[in-house]
N, C-alpha and C. Protein backbone atom coordinates (compact mmCIF):
# COMPACT_ATOMS: atom_id res chain seq x y z
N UNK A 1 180.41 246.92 74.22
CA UNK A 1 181.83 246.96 74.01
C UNK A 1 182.10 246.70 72.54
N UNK A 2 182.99 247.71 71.92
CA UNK A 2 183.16 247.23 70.73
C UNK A 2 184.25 245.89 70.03
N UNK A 3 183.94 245.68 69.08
CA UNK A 3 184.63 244.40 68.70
C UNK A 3 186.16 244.64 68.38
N UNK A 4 187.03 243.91 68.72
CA UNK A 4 188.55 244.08 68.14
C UNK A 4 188.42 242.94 66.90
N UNK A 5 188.87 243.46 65.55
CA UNK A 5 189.04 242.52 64.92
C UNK A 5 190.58 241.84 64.88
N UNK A 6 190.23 240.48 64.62
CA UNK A 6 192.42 239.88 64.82
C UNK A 6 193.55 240.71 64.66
N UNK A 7 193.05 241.69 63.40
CA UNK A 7 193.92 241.99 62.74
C UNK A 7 194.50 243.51 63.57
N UNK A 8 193.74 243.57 64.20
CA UNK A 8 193.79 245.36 65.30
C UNK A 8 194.36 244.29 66.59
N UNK A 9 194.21 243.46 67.09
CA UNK A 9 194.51 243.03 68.31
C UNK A 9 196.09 243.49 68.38
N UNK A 10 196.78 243.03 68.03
CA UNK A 10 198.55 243.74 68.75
C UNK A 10 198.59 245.31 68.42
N UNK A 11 198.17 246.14 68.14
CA UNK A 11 197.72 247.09 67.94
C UNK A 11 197.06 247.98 69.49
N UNK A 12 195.90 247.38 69.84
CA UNK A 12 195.37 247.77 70.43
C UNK A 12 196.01 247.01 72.19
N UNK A 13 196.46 246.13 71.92
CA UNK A 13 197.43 245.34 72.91
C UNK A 13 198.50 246.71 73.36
N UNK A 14 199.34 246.63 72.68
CA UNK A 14 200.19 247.62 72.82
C UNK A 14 200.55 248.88 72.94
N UNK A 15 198.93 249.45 72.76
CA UNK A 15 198.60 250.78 73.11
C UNK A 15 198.33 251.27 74.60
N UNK A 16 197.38 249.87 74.35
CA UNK A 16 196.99 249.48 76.06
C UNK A 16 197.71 248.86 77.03
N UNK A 17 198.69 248.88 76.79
CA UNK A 17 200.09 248.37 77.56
C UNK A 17 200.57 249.28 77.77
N UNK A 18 201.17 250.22 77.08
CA UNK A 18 202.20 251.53 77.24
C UNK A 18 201.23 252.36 78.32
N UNK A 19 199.82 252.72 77.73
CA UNK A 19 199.08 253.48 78.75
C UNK A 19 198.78 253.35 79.90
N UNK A 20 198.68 252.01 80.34
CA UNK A 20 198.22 251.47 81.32
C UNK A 20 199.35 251.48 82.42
N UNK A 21 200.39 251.43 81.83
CA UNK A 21 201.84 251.31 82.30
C UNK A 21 202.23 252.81 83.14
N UNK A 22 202.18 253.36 82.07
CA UNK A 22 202.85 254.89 82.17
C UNK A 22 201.62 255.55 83.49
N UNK A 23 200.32 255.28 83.36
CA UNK A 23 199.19 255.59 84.37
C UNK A 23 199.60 254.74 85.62
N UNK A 24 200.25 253.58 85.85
CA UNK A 24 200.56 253.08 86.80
C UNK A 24 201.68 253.56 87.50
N UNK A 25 202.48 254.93 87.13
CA UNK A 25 203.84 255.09 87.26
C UNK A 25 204.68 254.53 86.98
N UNK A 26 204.96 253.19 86.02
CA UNK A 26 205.93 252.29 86.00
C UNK A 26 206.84 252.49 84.79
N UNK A 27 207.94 252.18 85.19
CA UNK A 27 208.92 252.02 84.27
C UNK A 27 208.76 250.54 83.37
N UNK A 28 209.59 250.35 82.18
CA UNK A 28 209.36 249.26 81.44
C UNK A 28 210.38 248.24 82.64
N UNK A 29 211.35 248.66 82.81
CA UNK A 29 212.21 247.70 84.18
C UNK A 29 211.36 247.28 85.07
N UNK A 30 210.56 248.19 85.93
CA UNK A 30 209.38 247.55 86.83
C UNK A 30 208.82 247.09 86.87
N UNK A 31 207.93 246.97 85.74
CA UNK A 31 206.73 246.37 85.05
C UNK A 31 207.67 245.07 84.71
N UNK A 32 208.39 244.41 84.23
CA UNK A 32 208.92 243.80 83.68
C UNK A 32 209.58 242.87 85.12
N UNK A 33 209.80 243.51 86.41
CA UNK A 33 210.31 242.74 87.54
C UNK A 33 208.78 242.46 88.46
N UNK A 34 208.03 243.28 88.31
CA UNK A 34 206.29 242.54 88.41
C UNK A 34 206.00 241.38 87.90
N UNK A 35 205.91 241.26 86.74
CA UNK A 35 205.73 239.96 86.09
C UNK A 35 206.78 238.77 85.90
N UNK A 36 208.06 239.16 86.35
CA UNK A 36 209.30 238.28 86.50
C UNK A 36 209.52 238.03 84.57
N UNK A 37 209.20 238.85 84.24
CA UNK A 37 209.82 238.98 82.71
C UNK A 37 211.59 239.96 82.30
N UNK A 38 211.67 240.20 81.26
CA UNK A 38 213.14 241.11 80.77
C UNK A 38 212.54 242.28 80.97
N UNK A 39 213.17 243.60 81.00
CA UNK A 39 212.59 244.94 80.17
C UNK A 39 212.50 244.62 78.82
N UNK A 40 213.28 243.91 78.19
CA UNK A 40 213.45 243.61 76.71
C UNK A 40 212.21 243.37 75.96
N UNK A 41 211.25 242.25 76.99
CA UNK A 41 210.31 241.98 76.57
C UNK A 41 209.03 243.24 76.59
N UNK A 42 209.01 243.84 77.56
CA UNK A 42 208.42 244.92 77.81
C UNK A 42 208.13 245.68 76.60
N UNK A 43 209.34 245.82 76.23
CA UNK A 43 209.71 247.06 75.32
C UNK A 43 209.42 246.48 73.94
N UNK A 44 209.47 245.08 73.58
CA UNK A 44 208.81 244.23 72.05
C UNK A 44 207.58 244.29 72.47
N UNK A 45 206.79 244.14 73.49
CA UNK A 45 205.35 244.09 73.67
C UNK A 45 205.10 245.46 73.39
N UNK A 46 205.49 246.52 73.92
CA UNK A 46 204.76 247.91 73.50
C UNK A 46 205.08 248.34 71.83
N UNK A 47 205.86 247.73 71.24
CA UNK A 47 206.40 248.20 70.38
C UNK A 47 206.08 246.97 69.07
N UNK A 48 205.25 246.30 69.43
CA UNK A 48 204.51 245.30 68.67
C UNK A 48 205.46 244.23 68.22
N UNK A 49 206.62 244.25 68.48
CA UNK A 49 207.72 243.45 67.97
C UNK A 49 207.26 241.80 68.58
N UNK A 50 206.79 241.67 69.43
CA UNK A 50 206.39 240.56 69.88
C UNK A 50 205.39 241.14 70.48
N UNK A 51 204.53 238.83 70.63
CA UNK A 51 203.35 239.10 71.89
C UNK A 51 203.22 238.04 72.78
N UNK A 52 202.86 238.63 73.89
CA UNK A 52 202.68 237.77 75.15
C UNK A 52 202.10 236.25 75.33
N UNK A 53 202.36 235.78 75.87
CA UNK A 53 201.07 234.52 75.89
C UNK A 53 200.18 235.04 76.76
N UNK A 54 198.95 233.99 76.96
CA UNK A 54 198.03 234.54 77.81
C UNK A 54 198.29 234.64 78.93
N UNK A 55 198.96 233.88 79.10
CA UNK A 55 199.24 233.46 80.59
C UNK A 55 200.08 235.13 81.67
N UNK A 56 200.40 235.41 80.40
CA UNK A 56 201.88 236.69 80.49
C UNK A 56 200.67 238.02 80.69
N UNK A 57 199.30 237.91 79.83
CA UNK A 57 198.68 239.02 79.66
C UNK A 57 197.67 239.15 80.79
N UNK A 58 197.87 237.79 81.14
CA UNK A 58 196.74 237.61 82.72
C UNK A 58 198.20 238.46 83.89
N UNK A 59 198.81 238.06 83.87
CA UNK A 59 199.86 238.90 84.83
C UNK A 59 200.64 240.46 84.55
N UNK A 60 200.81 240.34 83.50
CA UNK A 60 200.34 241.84 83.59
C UNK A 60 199.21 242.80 83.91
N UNK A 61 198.09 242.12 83.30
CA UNK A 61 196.97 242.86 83.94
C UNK A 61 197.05 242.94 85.64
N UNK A 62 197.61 242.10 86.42
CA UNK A 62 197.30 241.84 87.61
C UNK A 62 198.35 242.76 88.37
N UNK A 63 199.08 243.06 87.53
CA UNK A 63 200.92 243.99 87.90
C UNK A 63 199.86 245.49 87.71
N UNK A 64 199.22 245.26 86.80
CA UNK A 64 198.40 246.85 86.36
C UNK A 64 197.48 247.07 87.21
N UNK A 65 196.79 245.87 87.93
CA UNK A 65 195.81 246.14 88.30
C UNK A 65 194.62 246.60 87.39
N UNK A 66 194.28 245.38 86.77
CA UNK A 66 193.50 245.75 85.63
C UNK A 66 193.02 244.61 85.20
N UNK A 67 191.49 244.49 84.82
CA UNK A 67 191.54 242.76 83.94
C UNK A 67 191.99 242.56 82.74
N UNK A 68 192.50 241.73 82.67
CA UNK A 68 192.68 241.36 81.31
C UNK A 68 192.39 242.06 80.01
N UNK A 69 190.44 242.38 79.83
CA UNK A 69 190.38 242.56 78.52
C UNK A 69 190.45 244.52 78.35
N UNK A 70 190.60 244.45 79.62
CA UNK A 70 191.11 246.49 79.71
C UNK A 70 192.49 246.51 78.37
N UNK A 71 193.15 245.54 78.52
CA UNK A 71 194.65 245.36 78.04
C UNK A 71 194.05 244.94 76.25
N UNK A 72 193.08 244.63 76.12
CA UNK A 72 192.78 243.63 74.64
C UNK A 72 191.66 244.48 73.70
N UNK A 73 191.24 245.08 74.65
CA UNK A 73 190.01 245.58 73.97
C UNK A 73 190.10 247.11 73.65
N UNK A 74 189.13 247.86 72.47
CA UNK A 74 189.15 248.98 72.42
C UNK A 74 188.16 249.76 73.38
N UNK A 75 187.70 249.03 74.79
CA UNK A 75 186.81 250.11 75.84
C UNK A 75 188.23 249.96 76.53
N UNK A 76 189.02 248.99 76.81
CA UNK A 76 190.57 249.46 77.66
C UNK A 76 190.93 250.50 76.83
N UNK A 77 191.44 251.17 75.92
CA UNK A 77 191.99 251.91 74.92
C UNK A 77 190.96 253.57 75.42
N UNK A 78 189.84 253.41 75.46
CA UNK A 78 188.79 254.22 75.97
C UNK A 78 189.00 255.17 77.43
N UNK A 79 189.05 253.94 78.50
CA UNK A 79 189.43 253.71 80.09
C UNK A 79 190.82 254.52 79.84
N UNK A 80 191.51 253.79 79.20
CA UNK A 80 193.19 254.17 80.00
C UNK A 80 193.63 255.42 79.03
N UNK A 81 192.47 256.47 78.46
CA UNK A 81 193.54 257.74 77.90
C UNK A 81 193.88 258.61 79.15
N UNK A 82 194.81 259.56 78.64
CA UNK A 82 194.89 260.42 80.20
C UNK A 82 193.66 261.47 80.68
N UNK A 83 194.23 261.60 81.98
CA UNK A 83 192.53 262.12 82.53
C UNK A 83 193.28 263.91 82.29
N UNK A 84 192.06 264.21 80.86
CA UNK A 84 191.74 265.82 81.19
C UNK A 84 191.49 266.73 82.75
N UNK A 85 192.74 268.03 82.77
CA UNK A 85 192.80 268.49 83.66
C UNK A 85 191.85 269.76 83.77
């Protein structure tokens, strides 16, 4: 697995959020009543404006159905592009 350095982490967070999301069918409202968060927040997390605590990134993954470092890492970024038809 390759390494995220600090400085790529909200980056690669938020890539892997939107994708993971949009592959789940979910709206930023849904996703956001999964985790008992805002859409507001939803929408600063994909959009790098803010970031989650862990606690927030363990439950989203779990709303995604996904572990954790699918959401953190660049092999999640790998996993969640769309599937060629």
């Amino acid at each position: 697995m390759e390494t995220v350095k600090p400085n790529e982490l909200p980056e690669v967070f938020c890539k892997n959020l939107k994708a993971a999301r949009m592959r789940a069918g979910l709206s930023q409202r849904a996703l956001a009543g999964l985790i008992g968060s805002s859409p507001n927040s939803v929408v600063e997390w994909e959009n790098g404006k803010a970031s989650p605590s862990l606690t927030t990134v363990v439950r989203l993954a779990e709303a995604l159905k996904l572990s954790p470092e699918m959401l953190l890492t660049n092999f999640g970024s790998e996993m969640l592009q769309p599937i060629s038809a």
